[in-house]
Protein backbone atom coordinates (compact mmCIF):
# COMPACT_ATOMS: atom_id res chain seq x y z
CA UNK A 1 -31.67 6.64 -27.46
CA UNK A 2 -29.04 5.46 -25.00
CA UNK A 3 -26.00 7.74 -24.13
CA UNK A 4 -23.81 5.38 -24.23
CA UNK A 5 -24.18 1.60 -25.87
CA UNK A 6 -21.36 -0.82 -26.43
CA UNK A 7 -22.20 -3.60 -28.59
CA UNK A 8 -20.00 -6.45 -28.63
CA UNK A 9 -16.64 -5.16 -27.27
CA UNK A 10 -13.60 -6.86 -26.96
CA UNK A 11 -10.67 -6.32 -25.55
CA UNK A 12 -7.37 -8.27 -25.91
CA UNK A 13 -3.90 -7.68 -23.86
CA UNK A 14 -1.46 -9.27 -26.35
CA UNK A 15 -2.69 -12.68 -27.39
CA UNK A 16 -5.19 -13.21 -24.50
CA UNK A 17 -8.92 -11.83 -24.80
CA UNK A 18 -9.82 -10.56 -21.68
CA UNK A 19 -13.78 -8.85 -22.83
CA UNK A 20 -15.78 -11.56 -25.11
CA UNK A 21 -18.35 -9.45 -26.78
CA UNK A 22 -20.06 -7.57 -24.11
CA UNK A 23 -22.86 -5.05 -24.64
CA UNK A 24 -24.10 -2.57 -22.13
CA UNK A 25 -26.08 0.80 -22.69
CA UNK A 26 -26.73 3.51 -19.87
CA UNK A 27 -29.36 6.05 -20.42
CA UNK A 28 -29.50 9.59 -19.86
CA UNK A 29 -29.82 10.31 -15.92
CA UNK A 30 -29.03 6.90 -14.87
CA UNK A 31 -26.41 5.25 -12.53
CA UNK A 32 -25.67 1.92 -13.43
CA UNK A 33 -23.26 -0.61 -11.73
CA UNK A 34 -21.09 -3.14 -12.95
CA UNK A 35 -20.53 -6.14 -10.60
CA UNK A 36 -18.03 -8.91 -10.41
CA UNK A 37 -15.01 -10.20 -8.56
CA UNK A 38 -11.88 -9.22 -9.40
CA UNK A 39 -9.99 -9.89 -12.47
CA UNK A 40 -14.23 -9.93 -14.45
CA UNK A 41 -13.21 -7.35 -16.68
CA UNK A 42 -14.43 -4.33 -14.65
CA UNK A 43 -11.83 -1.73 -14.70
CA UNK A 44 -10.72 -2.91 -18.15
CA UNK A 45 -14.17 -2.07 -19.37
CA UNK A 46 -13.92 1.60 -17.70
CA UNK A 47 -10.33 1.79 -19.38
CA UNK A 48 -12.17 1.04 -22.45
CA UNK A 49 -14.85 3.45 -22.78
CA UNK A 50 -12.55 6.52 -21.70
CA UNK A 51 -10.27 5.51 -24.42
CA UNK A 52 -7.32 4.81 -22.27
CA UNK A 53 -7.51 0.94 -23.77
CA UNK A 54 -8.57 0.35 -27.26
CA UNK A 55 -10.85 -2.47 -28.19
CA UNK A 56 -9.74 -5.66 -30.55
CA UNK A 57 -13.76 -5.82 -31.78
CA UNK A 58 -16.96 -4.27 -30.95
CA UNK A 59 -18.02 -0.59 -30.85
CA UNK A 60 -18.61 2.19 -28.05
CA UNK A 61 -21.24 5.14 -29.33
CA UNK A 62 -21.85 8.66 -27.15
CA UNK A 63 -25.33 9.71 -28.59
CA UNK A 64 -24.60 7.48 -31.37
CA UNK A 65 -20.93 8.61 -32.07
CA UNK A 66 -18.66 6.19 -32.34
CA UNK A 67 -16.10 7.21 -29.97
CA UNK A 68 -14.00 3.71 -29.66
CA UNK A 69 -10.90 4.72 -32.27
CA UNK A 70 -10.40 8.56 -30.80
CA UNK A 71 -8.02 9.20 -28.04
CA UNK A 72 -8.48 9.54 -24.66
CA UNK A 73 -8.38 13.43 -24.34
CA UNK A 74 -10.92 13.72 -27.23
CA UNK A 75 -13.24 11.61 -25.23
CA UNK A 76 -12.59 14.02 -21.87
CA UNK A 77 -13.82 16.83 -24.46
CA UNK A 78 -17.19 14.84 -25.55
CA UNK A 79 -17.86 14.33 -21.70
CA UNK A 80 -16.84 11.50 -20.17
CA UNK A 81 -14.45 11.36 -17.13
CA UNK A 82 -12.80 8.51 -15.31
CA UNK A 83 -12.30 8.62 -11.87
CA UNK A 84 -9.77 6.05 -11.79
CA UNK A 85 -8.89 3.28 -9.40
CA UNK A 86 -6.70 4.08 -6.43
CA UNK A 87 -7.80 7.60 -6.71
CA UNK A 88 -4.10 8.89 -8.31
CA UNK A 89 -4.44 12.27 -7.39
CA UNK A 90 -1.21 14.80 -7.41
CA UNK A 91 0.24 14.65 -3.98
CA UNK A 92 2.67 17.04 -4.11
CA UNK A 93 0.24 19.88 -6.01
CA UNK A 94 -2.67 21.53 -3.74
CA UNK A 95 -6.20 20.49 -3.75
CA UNK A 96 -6.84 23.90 -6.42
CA UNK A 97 -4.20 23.11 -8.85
CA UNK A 98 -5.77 18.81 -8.89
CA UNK A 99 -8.64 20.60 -9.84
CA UNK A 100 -7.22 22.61 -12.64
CA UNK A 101 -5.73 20.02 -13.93
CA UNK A 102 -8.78 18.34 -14.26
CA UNK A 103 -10.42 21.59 -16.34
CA UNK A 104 -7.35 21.23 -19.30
CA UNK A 105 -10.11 20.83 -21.72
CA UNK A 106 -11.86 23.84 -20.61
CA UNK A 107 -11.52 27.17 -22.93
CA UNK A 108 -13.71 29.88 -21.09
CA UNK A 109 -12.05 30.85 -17.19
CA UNK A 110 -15.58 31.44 -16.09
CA UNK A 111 -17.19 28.43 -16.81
CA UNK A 112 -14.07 27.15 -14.55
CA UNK A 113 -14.43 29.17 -11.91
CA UNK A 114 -18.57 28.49 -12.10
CA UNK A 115 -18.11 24.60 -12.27
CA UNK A 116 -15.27 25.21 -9.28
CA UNK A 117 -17.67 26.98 -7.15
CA UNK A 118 -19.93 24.27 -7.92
CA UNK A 119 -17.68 21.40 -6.79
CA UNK A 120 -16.75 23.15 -3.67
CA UNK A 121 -20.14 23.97 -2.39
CA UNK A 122 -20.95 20.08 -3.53
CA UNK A 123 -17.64 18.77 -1.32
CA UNK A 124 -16.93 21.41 0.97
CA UNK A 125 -14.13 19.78 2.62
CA UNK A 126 -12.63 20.62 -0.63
CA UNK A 127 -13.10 24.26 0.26
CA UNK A 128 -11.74 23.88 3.19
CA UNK A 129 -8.67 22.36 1.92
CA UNK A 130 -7.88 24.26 -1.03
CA UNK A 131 -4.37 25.36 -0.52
CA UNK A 132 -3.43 22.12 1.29
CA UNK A 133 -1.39 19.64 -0.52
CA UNK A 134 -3.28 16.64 -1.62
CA UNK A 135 -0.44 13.86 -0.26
CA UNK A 136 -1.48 15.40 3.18
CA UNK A 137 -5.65 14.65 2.36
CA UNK A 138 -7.11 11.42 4.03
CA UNK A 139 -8.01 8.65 1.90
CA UNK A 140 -12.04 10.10 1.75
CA UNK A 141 -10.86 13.49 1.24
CA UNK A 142 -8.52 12.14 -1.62
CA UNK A 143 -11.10 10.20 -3.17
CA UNK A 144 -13.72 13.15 -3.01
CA UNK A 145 -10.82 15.51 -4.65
CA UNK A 146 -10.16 12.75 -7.61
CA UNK A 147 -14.35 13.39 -8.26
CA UNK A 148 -14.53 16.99 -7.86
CA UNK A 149 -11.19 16.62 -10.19
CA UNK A 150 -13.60 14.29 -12.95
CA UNK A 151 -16.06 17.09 -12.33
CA UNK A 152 -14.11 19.95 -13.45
CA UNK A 153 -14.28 18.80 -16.82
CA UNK A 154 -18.39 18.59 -16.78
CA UNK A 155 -19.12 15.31 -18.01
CA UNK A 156 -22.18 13.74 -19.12
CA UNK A 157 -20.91 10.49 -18.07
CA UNK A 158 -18.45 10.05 -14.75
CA UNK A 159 -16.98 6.96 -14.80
CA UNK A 160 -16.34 5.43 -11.23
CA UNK A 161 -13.46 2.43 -10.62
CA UNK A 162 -14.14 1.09 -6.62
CA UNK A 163 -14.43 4.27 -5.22
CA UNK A 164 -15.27 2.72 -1.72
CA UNK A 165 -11.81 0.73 -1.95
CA UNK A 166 -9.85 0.95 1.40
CA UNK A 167 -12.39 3.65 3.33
CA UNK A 168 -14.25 3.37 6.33
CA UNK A 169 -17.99 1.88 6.39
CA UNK A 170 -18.86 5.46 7.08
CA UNK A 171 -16.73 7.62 4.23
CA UNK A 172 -17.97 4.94 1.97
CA UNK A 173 -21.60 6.41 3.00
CA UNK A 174 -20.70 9.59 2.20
CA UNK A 175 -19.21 9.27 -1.04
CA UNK A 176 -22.11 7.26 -1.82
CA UNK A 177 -24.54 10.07 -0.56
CA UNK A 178 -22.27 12.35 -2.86
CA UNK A 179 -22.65 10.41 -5.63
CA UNK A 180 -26.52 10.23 -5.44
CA UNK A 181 -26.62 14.52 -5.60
CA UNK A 182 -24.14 14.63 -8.91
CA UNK A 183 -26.65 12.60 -9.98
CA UNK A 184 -29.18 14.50 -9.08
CA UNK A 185 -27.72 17.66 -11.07
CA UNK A 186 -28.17 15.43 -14.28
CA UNK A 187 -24.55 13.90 -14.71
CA UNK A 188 -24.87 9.67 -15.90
CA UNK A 189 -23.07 7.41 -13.65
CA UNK A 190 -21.13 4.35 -14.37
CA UNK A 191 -19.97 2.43 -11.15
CA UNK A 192 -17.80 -0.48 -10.80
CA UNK A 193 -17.67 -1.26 -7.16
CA UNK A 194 -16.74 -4.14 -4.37
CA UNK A 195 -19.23 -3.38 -2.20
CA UNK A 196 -22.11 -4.46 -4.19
CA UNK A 197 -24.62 -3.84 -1.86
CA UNK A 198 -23.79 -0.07 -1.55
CA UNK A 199 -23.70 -0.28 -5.39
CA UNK A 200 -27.01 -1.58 -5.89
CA UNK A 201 -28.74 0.69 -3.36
CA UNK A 202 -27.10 3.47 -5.10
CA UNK A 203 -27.80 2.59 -9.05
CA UNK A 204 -30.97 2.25 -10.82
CA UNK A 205 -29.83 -0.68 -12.90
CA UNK A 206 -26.60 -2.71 -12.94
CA UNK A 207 -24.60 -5.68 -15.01
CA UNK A 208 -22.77 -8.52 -13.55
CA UNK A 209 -19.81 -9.42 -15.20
CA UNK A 210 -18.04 -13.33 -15.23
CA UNK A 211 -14.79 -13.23 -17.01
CA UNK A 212 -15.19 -10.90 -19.21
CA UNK A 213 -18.36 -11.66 -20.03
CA UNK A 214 -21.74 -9.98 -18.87
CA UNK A 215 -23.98 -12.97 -17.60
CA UNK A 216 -26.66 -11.04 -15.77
CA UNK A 217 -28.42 -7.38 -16.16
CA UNK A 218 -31.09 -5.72 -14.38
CA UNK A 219 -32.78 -3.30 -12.37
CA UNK A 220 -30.73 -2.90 -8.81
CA UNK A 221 -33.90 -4.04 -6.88
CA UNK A 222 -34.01 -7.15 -9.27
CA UNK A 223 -30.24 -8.10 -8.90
CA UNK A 224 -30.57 -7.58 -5.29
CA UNK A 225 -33.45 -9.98 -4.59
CA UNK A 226 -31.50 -12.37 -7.03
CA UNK A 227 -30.33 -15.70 -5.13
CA UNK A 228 -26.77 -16.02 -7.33
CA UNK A 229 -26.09 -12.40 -6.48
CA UNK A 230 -26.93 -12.53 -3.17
CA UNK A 231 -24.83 -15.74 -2.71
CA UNK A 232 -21.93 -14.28 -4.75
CA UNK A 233 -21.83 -10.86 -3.95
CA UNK A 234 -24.18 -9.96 -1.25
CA UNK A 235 -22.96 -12.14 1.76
CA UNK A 236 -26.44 -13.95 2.15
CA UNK A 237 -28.41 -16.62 0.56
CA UNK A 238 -27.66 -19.80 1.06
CA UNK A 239 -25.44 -19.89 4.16
C-alpha cells in the first residue's frame, strides 16, 4: 500500500490547466524526487498535496484517505508538512518560537519538548541559536530552521520545495546529508529540487515532470544513467 498515491490530478489557476492528470505514489520510508525546469508543475504539485491548492480533477489518498477536499491544517494533523520554497521563516521571532509555531497542531507539551530535543540534537546549530532571531540566521541556518520547523509537527511525509536554492555547493551538502538521517528515523520524503544531481543521489526513486505532465519515472540510479536526463538536467550527455 503506498502512503501517498495521486491518481490523475489536476490543477487549474483560473481558466488555464497547469497539472494534466498526473499520478505519483511514494511508499513508506522512501525519498522520492520530482524533476523538471521551472514553471513543470513542481511546486504547484507540493501546494497540492499539503492542501494549500485544491485540485480541478484527480484524487490525493494518505493510507488510502482521500485527503484532496480537507484543508490545509487538517492535512498538517494527518502528517504531512511542507517546507516551502524560499524557506519563509519568521524573521523577527527567535529560532524557539519558529519552532513552536510549527508544533500548533500538537496537544501534549511533552511530546513538544521530546520532538524539540530531537530536532536540536538533529541540527545543532539550531541549539546554538535558539534565542537568536531568525532574520539574523544565514541562508543554511534559515533553511535548516524552516525543516526542524516542518519537523515539529512529526510528519510522515515532509514535503521539500528547492531546498538547495541560493546556498553554497557545500550547505547544499549538508542539508542533503540532513535530509538522508530524517530519513533514516522513518519520516517519507518528497523533494522537488534544481540540482538534480544532488536529488537523485539523495532519493531512491524520482519523477520528471514536462509541463505539467509526468513523462518519465524511475529508480534514481535509472534516471541518472538516462541520456534525456542527463542532457536536460544533469549537465552531460551529449555535449
Amino acid at each position: 500500500m503506498a502512503l501517498l498515491e495521486v491518481l490523475d490530478l489536476r490543477v487549474k489557476y483560473g481558466n488555464i490547466e497547469v497539472l494534466h492528470g498526473i499520478n505519483l505514489r511514494v511508499n513508506e520510508g522512501e525519498i522520492v524526487t520530482i524533476l523538471g525546469a521551472n514553471g513543470a508543475g513542481k511546486s504547484t504539485t507540493l501546494l497540492t498535496l499539503s492542501g494549500l491548492v485544491k485540485p480541478s480533477g484527480g484524487s490525493i489518498a494518505l493510507r488510502e484517505l482521500p485527503i484532496h477536499k480537507i484543508p490545509a491544517h487538517s492535512i498538517v494533523k494527518l502528517g504531512i508538512a511542507q517546507v516551502p520554497e524560499g524557506r519563509r521563516i519568521f524573521n523577527t521571532l527567535t529560532v524557539q518560537e519558529n519552532l513552536n509555531l510549527g508544533a500548533f497542531v500538537a496537544k501534549d507539551a511533552r511530546e513538544v519538548k521530546k520532538t524539540q530535543d530531537w530536532i536540536y540534537a538533529l541540527l545543532p546549530v539550531l541549539a546554538e541559536r535558539q534565542q537568536q532571531l531568525g532574520g539574523t540566521l544565514s541562508g543554511g541556518e534559515q533553511q535548516m530552521l524552516a525543516i526542524g520547523r516542518a519537523l515539529m509537527s512529526q510528519p510522515k511525509v515532509l514535503l521539500l520545495d528547492e531546498p538547495s536554492l541560493g546556498l553554497a555547493p557545500l550547505l547544499v551538502k549538508t542539508i542533503f546529508q540532513t535530509l538522508r538521517e530524517i530519513n533514516g528515523m522513518g519520516v517519507t520524503i518528497v523533494l522537488v529540487e534544481q540540482n538534480a544531481r544532488a536529488a537523485l543521489k539523495l532519493a531512491h526513486r524520482g519523477y520528471v515532470m514536462e509541463l505539467g505532465n509526468i513523462v518519465l519515472e524511475g529508480a534514481s540510479a535509472d534516471l541518472m544513467a538516462n541520456s534525456q536526463v542527463q542532457a536536460a538536467y544533469l549537465g552531460t550527455g551529449s555535449h
